[in-house]
C-alpha atoms as a PDB file:
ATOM      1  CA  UNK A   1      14.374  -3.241  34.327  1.00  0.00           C
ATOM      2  CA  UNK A   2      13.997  -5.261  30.532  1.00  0.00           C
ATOM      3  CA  UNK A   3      10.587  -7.137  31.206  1.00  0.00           C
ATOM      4  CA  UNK A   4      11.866 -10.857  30.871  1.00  0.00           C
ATOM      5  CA  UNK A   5      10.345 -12.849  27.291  1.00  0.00           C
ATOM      6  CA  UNK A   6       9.929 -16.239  26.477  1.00  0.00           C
ATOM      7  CA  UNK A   7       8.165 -18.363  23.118  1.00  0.00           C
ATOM      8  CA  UNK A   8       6.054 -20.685  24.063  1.00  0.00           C
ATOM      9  CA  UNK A   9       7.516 -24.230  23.462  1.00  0.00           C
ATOM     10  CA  UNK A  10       5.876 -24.374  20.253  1.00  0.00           C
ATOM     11  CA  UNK A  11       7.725 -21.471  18.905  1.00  0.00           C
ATOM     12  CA  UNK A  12       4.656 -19.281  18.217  1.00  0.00           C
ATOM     13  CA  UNK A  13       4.143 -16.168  19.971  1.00  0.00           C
ATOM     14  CA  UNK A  14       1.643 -16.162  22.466  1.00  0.00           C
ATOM     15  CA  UNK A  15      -2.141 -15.089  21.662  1.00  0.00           C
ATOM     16  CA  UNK A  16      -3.861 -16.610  24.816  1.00  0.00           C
ATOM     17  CA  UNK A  17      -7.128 -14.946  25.069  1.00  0.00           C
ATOM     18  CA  UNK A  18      -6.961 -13.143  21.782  1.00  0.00           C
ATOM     19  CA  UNK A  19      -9.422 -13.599  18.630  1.00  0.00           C
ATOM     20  CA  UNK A  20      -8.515 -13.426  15.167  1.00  0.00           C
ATOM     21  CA  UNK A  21      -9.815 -12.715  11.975  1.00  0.00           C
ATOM     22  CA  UNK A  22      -7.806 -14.008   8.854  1.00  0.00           C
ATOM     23  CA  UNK A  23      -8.816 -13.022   5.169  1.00  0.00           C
ATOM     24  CA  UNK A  24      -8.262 -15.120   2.730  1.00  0.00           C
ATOM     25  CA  UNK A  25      -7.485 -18.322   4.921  1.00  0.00           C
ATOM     26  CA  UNK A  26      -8.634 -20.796   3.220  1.00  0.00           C
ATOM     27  CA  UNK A  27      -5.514 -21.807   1.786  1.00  0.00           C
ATOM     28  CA  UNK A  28      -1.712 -20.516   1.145  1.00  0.00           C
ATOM     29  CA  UNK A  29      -0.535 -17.223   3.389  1.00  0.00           C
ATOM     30  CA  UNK A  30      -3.560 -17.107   4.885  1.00  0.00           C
ATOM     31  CA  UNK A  31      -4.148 -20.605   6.310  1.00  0.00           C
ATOM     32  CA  UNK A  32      -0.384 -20.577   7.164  1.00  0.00           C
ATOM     33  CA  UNK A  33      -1.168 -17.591   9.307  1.00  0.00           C
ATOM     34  CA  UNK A  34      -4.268 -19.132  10.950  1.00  0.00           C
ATOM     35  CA  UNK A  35      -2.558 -21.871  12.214  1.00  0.00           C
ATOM     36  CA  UNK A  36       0.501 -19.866  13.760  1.00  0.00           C
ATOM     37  CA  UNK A  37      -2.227 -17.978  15.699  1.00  0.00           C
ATOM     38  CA  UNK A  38      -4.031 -20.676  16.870  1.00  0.00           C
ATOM     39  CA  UNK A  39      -0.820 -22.276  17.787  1.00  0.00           C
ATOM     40  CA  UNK A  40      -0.393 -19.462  20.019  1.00  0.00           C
ATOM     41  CA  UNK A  41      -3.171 -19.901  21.645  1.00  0.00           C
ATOM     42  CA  UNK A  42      -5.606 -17.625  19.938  1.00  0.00           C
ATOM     43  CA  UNK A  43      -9.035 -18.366  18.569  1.00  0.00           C
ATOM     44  CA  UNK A  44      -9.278 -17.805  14.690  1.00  0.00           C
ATOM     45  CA  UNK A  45     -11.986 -17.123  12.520  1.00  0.00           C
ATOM     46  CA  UNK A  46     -10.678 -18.651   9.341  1.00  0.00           C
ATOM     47  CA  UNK A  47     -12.602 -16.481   6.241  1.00  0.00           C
ATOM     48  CA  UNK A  48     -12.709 -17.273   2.283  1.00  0.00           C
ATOM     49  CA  UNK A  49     -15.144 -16.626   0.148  1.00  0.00           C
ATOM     50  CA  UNK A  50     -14.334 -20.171  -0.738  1.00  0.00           C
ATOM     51  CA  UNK A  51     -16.385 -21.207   2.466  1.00  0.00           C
ATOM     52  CA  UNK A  52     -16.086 -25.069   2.137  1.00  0.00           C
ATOM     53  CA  UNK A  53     -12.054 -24.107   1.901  1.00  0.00           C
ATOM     54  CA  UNK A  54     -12.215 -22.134   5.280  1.00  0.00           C
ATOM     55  CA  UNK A  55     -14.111 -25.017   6.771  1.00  0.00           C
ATOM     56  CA  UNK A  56     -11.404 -27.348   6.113  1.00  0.00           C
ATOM     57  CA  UNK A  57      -8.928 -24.956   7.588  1.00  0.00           C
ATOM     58  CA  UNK A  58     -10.480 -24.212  10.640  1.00  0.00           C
ATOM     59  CA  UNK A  59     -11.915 -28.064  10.956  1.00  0.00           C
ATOM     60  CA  UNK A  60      -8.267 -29.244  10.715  1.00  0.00           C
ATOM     61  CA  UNK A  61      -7.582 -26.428  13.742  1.00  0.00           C
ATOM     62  CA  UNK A  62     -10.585 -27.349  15.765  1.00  0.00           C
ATOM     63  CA  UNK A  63     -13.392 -29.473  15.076  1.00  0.00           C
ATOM     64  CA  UNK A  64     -15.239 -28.912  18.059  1.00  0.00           C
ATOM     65  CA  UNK A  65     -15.734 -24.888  16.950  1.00  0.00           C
ATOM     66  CA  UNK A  66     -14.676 -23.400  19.982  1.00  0.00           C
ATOM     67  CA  UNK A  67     -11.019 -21.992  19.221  1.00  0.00           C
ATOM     68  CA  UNK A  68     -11.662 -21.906  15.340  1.00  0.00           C
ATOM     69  CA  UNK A  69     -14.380 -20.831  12.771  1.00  0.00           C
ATOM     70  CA  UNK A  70     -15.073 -20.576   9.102  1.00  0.00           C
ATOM     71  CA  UNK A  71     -16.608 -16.983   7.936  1.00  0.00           C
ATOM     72  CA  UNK A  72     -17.933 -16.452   4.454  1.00  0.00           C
ATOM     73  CA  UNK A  73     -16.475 -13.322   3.713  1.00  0.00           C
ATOM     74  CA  UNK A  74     -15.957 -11.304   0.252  1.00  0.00           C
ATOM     75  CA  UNK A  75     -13.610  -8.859   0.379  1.00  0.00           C
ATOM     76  CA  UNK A  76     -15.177  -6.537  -2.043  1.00  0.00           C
ATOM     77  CA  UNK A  77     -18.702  -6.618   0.340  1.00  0.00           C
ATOM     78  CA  UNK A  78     -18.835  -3.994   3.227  1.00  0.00           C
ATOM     79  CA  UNK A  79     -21.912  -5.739   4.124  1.00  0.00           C
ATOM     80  CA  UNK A  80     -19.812  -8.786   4.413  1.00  0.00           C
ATOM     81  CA  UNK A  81     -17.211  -7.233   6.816  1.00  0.00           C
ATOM     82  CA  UNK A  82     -19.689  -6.306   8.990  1.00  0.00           C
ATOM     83  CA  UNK A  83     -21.491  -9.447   9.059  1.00  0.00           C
ATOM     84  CA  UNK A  84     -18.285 -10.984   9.969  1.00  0.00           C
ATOM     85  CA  UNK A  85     -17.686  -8.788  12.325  1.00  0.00           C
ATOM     86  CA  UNK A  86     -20.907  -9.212  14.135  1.00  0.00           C
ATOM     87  CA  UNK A  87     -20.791 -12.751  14.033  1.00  0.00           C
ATOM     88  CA  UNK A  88     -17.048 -13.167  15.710  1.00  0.00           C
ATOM     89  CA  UNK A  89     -18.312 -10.953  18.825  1.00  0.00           C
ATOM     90  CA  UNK A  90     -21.366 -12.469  19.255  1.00  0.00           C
ATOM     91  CA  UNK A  91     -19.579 -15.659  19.844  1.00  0.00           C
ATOM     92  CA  UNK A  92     -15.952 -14.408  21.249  1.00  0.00           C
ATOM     93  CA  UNK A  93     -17.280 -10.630  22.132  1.00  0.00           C
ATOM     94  CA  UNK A  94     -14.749  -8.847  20.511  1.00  0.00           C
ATOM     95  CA  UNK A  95     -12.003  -8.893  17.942  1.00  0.00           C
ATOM     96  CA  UNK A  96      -8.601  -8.608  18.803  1.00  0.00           C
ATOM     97  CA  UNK A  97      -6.520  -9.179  15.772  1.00  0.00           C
ATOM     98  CA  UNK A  98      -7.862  -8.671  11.948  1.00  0.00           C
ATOM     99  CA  UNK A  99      -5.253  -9.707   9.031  1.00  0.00           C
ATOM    100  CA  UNK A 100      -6.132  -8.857   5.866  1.00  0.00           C
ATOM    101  CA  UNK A 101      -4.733 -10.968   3.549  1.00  0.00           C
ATOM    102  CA  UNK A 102      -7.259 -11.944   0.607  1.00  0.00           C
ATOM    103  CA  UNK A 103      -6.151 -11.123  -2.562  1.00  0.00           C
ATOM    104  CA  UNK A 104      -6.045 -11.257  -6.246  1.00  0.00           C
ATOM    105  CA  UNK A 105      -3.443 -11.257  -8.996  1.00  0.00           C
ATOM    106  CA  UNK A 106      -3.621 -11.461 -12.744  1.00  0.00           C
ATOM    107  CA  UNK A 107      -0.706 -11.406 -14.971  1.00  0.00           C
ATOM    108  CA  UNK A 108      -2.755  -9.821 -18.415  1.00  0.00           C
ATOM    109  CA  UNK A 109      -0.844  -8.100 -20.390  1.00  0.00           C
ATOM    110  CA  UNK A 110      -0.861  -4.007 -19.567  1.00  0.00           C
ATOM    111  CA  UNK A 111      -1.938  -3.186 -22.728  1.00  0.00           C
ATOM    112  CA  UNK A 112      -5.440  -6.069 -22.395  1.00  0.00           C
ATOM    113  CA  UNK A 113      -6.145  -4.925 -19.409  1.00  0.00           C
ATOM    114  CA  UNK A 114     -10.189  -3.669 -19.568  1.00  0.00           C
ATOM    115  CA  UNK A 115     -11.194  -0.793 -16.629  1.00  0.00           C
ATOM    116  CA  UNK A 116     -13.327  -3.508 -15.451  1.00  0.00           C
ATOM    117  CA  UNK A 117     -10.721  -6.033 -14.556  1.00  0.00           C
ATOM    118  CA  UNK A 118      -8.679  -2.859 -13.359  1.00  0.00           C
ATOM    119  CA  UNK A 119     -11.601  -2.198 -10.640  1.00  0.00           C
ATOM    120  CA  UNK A 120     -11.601  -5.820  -9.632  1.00  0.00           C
ATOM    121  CA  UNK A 121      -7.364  -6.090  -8.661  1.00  0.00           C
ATOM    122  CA  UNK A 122      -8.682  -2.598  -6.831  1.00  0.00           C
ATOM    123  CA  UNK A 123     -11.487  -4.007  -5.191  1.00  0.00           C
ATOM    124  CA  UNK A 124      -9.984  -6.771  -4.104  1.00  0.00           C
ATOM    125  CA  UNK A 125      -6.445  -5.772  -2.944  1.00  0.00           C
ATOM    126  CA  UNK A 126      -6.775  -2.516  -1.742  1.00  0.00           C
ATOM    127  CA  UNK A 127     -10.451  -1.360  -1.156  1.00  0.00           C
ATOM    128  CA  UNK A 128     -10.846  -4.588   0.798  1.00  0.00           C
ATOM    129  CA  UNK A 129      -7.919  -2.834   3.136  1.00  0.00           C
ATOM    130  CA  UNK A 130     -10.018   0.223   3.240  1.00  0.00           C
ATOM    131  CA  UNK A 131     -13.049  -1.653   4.221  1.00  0.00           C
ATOM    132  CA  UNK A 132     -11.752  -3.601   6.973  1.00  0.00           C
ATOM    133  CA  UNK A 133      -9.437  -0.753   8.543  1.00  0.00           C
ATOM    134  CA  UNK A 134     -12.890   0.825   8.803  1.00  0.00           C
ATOM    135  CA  UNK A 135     -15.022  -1.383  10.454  1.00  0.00           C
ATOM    136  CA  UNK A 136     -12.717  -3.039  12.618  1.00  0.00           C
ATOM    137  CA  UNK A 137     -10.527  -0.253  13.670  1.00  0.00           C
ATOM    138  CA  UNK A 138     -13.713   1.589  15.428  1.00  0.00           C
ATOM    139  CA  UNK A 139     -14.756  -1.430  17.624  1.00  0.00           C
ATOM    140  CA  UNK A 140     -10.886  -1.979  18.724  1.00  0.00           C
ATOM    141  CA  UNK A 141     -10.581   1.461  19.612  1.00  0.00           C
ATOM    142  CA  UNK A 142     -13.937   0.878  21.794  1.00  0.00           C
ATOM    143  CA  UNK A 143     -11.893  -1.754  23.358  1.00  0.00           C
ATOM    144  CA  UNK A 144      -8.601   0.225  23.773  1.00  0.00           C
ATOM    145  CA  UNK A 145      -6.676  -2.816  22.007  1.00  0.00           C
ATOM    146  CA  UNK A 146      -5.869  -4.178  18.505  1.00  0.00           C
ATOM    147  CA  UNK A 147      -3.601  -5.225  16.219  1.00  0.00           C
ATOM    148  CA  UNK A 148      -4.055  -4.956  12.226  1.00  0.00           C
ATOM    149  CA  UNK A 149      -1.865  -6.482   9.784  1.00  0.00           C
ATOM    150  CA  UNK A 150      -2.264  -6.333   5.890  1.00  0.00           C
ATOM    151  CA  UNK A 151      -0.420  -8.363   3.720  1.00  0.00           C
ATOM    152  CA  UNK A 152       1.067  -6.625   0.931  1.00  0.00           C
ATOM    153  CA  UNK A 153       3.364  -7.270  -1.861  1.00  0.00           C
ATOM    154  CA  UNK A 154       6.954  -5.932  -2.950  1.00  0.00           C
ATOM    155  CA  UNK A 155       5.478  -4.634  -6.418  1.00  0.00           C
ATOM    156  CA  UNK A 156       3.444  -2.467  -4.422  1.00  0.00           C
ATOM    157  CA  UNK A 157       7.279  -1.307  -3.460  1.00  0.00           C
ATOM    158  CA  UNK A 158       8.952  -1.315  -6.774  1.00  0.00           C
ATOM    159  CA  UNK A 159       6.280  -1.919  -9.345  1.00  0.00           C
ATOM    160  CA  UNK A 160       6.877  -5.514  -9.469  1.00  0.00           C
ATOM    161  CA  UNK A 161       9.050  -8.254 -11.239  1.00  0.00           C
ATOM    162  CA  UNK A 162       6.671 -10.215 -13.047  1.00  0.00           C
ATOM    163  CA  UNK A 163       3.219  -8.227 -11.740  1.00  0.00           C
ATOM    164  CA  UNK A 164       0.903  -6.302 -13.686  1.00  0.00           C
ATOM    165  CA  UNK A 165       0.695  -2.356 -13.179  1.00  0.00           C
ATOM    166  CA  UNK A 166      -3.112  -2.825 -11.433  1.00  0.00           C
ATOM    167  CA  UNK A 167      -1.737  -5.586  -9.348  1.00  0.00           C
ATOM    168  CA  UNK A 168       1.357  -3.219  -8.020  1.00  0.00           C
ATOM    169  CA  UNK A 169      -0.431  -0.116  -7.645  1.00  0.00           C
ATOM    170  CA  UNK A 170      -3.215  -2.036  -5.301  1.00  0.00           C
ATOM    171  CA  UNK A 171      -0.704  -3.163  -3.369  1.00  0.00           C
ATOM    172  CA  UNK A 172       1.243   0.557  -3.380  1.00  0.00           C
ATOM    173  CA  UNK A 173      -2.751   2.162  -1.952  1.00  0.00           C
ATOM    174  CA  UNK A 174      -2.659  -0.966   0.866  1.00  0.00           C
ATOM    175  CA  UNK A 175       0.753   0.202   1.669  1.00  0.00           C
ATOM    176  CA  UNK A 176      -0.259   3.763   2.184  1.00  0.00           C
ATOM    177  CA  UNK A 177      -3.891   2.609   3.827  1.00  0.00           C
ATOM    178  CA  UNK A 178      -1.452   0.810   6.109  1.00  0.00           C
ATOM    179  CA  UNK A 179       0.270   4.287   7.273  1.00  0.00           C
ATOM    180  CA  UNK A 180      -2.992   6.485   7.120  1.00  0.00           C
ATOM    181  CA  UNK A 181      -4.550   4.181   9.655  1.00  0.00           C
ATOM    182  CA  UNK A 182      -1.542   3.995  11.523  1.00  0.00           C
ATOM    183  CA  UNK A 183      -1.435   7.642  12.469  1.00  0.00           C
ATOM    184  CA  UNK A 184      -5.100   7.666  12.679  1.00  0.00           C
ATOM    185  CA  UNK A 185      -5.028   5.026  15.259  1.00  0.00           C
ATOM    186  CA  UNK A 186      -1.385   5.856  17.108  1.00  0.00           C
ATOM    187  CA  UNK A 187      -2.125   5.964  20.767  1.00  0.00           C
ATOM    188  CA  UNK A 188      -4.966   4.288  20.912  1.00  0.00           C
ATOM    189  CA  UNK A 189      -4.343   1.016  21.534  1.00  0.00           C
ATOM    190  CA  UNK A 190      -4.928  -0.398  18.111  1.00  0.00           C
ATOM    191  CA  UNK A 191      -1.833  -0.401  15.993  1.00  0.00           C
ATOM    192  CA  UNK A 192      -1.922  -1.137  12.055  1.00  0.00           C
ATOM    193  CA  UNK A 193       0.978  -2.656   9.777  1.00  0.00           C
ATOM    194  CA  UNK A 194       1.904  -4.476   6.826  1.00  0.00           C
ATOM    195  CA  UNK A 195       4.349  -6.959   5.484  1.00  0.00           C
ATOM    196  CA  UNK A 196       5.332  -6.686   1.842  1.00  0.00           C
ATOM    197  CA  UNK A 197       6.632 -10.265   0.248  1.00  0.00           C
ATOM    198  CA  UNK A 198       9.070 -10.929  -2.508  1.00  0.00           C
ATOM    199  CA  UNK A 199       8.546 -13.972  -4.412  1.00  0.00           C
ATOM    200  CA  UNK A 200       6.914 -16.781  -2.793  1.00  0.00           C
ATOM    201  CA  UNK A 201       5.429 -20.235  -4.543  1.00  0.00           C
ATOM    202  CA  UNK A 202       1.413 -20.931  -3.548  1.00  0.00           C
ATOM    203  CA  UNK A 203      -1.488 -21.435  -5.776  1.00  0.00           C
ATOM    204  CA  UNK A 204      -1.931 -18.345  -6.484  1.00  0.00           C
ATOM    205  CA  UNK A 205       1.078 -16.557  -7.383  1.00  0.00           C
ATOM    206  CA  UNK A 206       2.371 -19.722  -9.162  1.00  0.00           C
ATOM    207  CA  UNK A 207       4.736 -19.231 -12.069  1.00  0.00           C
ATOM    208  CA  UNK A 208       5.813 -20.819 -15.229  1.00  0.00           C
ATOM    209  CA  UNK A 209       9.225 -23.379 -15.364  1.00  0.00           C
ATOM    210  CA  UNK A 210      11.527 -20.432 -16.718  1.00  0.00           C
ATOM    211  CA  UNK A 211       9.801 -17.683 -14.593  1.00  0.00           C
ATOM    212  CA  UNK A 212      10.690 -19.464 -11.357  1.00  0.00           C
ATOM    213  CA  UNK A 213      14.473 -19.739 -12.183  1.00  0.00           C
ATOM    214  CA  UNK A 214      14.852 -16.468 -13.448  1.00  0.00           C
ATOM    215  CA  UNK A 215      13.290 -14.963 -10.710  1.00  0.00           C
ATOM    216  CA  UNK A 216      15.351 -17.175  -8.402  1.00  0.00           C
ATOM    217  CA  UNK A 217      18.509 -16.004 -10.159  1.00  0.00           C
ATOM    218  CA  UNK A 218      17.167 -12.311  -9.483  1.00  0.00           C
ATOM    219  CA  UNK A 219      16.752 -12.906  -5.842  1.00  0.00           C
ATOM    220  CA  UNK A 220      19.827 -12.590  -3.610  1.00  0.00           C
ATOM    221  CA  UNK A 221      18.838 -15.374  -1.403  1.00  0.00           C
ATOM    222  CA  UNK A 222      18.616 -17.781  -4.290  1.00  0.00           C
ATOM    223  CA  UNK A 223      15.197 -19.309  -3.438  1.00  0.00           C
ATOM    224  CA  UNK A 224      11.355 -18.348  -2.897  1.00  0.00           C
ATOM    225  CA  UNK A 225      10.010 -17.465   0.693  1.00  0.00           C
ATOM    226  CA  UNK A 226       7.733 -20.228   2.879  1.00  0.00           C
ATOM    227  CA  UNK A 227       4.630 -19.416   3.807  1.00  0.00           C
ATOM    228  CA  UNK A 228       5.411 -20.130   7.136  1.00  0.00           C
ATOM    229  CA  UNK A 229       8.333 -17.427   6.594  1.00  0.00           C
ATOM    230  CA  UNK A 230       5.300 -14.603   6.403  1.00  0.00           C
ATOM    231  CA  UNK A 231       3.405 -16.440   8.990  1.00  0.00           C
ATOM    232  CA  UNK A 232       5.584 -16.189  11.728  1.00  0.00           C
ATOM    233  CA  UNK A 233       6.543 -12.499  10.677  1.00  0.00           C
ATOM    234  CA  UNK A 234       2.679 -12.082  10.794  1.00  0.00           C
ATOM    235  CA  UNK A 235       2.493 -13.292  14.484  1.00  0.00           C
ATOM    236  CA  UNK A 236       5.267 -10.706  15.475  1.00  0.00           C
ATOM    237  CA  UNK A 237       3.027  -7.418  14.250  1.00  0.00           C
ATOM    238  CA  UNK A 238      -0.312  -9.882  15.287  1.00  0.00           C
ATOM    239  CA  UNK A 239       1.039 -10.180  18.905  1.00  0.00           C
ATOM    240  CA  UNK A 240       1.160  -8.094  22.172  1.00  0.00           C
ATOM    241  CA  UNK A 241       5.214  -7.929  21.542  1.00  0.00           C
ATOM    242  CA  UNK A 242       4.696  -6.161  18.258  1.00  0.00           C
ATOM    243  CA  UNK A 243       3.065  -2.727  20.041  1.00  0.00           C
ATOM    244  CA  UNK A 244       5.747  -0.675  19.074  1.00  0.00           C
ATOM    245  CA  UNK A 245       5.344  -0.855  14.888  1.00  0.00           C
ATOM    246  CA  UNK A 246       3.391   1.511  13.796  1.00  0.00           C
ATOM    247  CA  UNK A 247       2.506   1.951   9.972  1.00  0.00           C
ATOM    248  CA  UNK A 248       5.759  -0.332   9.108  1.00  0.00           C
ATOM    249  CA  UNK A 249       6.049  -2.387   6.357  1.00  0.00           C
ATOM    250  CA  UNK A 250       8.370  -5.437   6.361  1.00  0.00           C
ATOM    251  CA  UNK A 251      10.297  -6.256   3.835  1.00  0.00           C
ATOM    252  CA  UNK A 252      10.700  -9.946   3.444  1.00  0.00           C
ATOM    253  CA  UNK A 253      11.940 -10.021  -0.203  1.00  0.00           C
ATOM    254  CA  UNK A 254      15.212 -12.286   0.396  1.00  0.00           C
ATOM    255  CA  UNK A 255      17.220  -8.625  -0.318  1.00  0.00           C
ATOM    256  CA  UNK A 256      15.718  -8.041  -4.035  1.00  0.00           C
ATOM    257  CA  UNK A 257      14.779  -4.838  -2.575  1.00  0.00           C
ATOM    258  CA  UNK A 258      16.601  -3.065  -0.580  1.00  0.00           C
ATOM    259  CA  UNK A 259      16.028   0.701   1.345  1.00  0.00           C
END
C-alpha cells in the first residue's frame, strides 16, 4: 500500500518535533532556509558568525526563544561546532537536522591569488563541511536519526562561470565530503546530501550590471534562482520524506549544466 502524503497548508514540509541547525543564517540562503524549517514546524538554531545578524533572524522567527535561537558559530572553529553543538542539546536534547551552508567567495584574479587567501575559501567552504559532518554525524548516529544537507555550488560541478579556481575546487571537496559521509553513514539512520546552485542574486554572490545579463543569457531558464527556490529544495533532503537520497547532489542550475 503507497503510505498516503500531504504539505502542510503552509506548503512547507513538515519538521514537527525536529531541531535544526543552519550555518550561515543570518542572511540570504541561509535565513531563507531557517524560515522554511521553522515553517514546518521545526525549531532552528539560526548561526552566523555575524551574531547580531542571526539574532535578527531568529527574533523575527520567534521572539520568545523557544522554537528559534541565534548561535555564534565560525565555520573555520572546531571548537565552535562543538560549542554549538552542546548548546542546541542542552536546550532541545538533540539535533536532528544540521545544514551547512556558510560560505565564502572571492572573485581575485587566479593569478593574485596568495596561499593564504587560498586556505581561507578552503577553510571556509569545505573544511567547515568536514568539521560539521564530524561532530554532528556521531551524535545522530547515537540517536539512530539525521538528516545533513550542505549547500554547494555548480562551479564545484564545472569549475564555474564567473568563480575563482579556490572557490570551485572548495565546493568540488564539499561535493565529495557529501558522498564520503554518505556511505559512511548509509543505514544508519543519518543520511547526508547536497544541493549545488547555478546563479542566484544575494549579497554575497552579487554581480556587476553586464555580469548579470550575460550570465542570464548563458542560463537556459533566462533568469537567476530565489532563495526560496534552494530553500524549499533544502526542506525536501532536511525532511523525514527525503530518507531515500543518499550522497545526491541537486542540481538546481536552471539547465546550465546538464548530466
Amino acid at each position: 500500500m503507497t503510505e498516503s502524503f500531504t504539505l502542510p497548508a503552509n506548503g512547507s514540509f513538515s519538521f514537527e518535533g525536529r531541531q535544526a541547525l543552519v550555518t550561515g543564517g543570518g542572511r540570504g540562503v541561509g535565513e531563507a532556509i531557517a524560515r522554511e524549517i521553522h515553517a514546518g514546524g521545526g525549531k532552528v538554531a539560526v548561526s552566523d558568525v555575524d551574531l547580531e545578524a542571526a539574532q535578527a533572524v531568529a527574533r523575527s522567527l520567534d521572539s520568545s526563544g523557544s522554537t528559534a535561537m541565534a548561535v555564534a558559530l565560525d565555520v573555520r572553529s572546531k571548537d565552535d561546532f562543538l560549542a554549538a553543538r552542546d548548546r542546541l542539546v542542552n536546550a532541545w536534547s538533540r539535533v536532528d537536522i544540521v545544514v551547512n551552508n556558510a560560505g565564502y567567495a572571492k572573485r581575485t584574479p587566479t593569478q593574485d591569488i596568495s596561499p593564504e587567501e587560498f586556505d581561507e575559501i578552503v577553510q571556509i567552504n569545505m573544511r567547515s563541511v568536514f568539521l560539521s559532518c564530524q561532530i554532528f554525524s556521531e551524535h545522530m548516529r547515537e540517536h539512530g536519526y539525521g538528516r545533513i544537507v550542505n549547500i554547494t555550488s555548480l562551479a564545484g560541478q564545472n569549475g564555474g562561470t564567473v568563480a575563482s579556481p579556490h572557490y570551485a575546487a572548495s565546493k568540488a571537496g564539499a561535493i565529495m565530503l557529501t558522498k564520503y559521509f554518505a556511505r559512511y553513514l548509509a543505514g544508519s539512520g543519518v543520511t547526508v546530501n547536497a544541493i549545488a546552485p547555478g546563479p542566484i542574486d544575494t549579497a554575497k554572490t552579487r554581480l556587476s550590471g553586464d555580469q548579470i545579463a550575460r550570465v542570464e543569457g548563458e542560463v537556459p531558464i533566462g533568469r537567476f534562482m530565489e532563495v526560496g527556490e534552494i530553500a524549499a529544495a533544502a526542506a525536501l533532503l532536511a525532511s523525514d520524506r527525503g530518507g531515500f537520497f543518499v550522497g545526491a547532489t541537486l542540481d538546481m542550475n536552471g539547465g546550465l549544466y546538464l548530466r
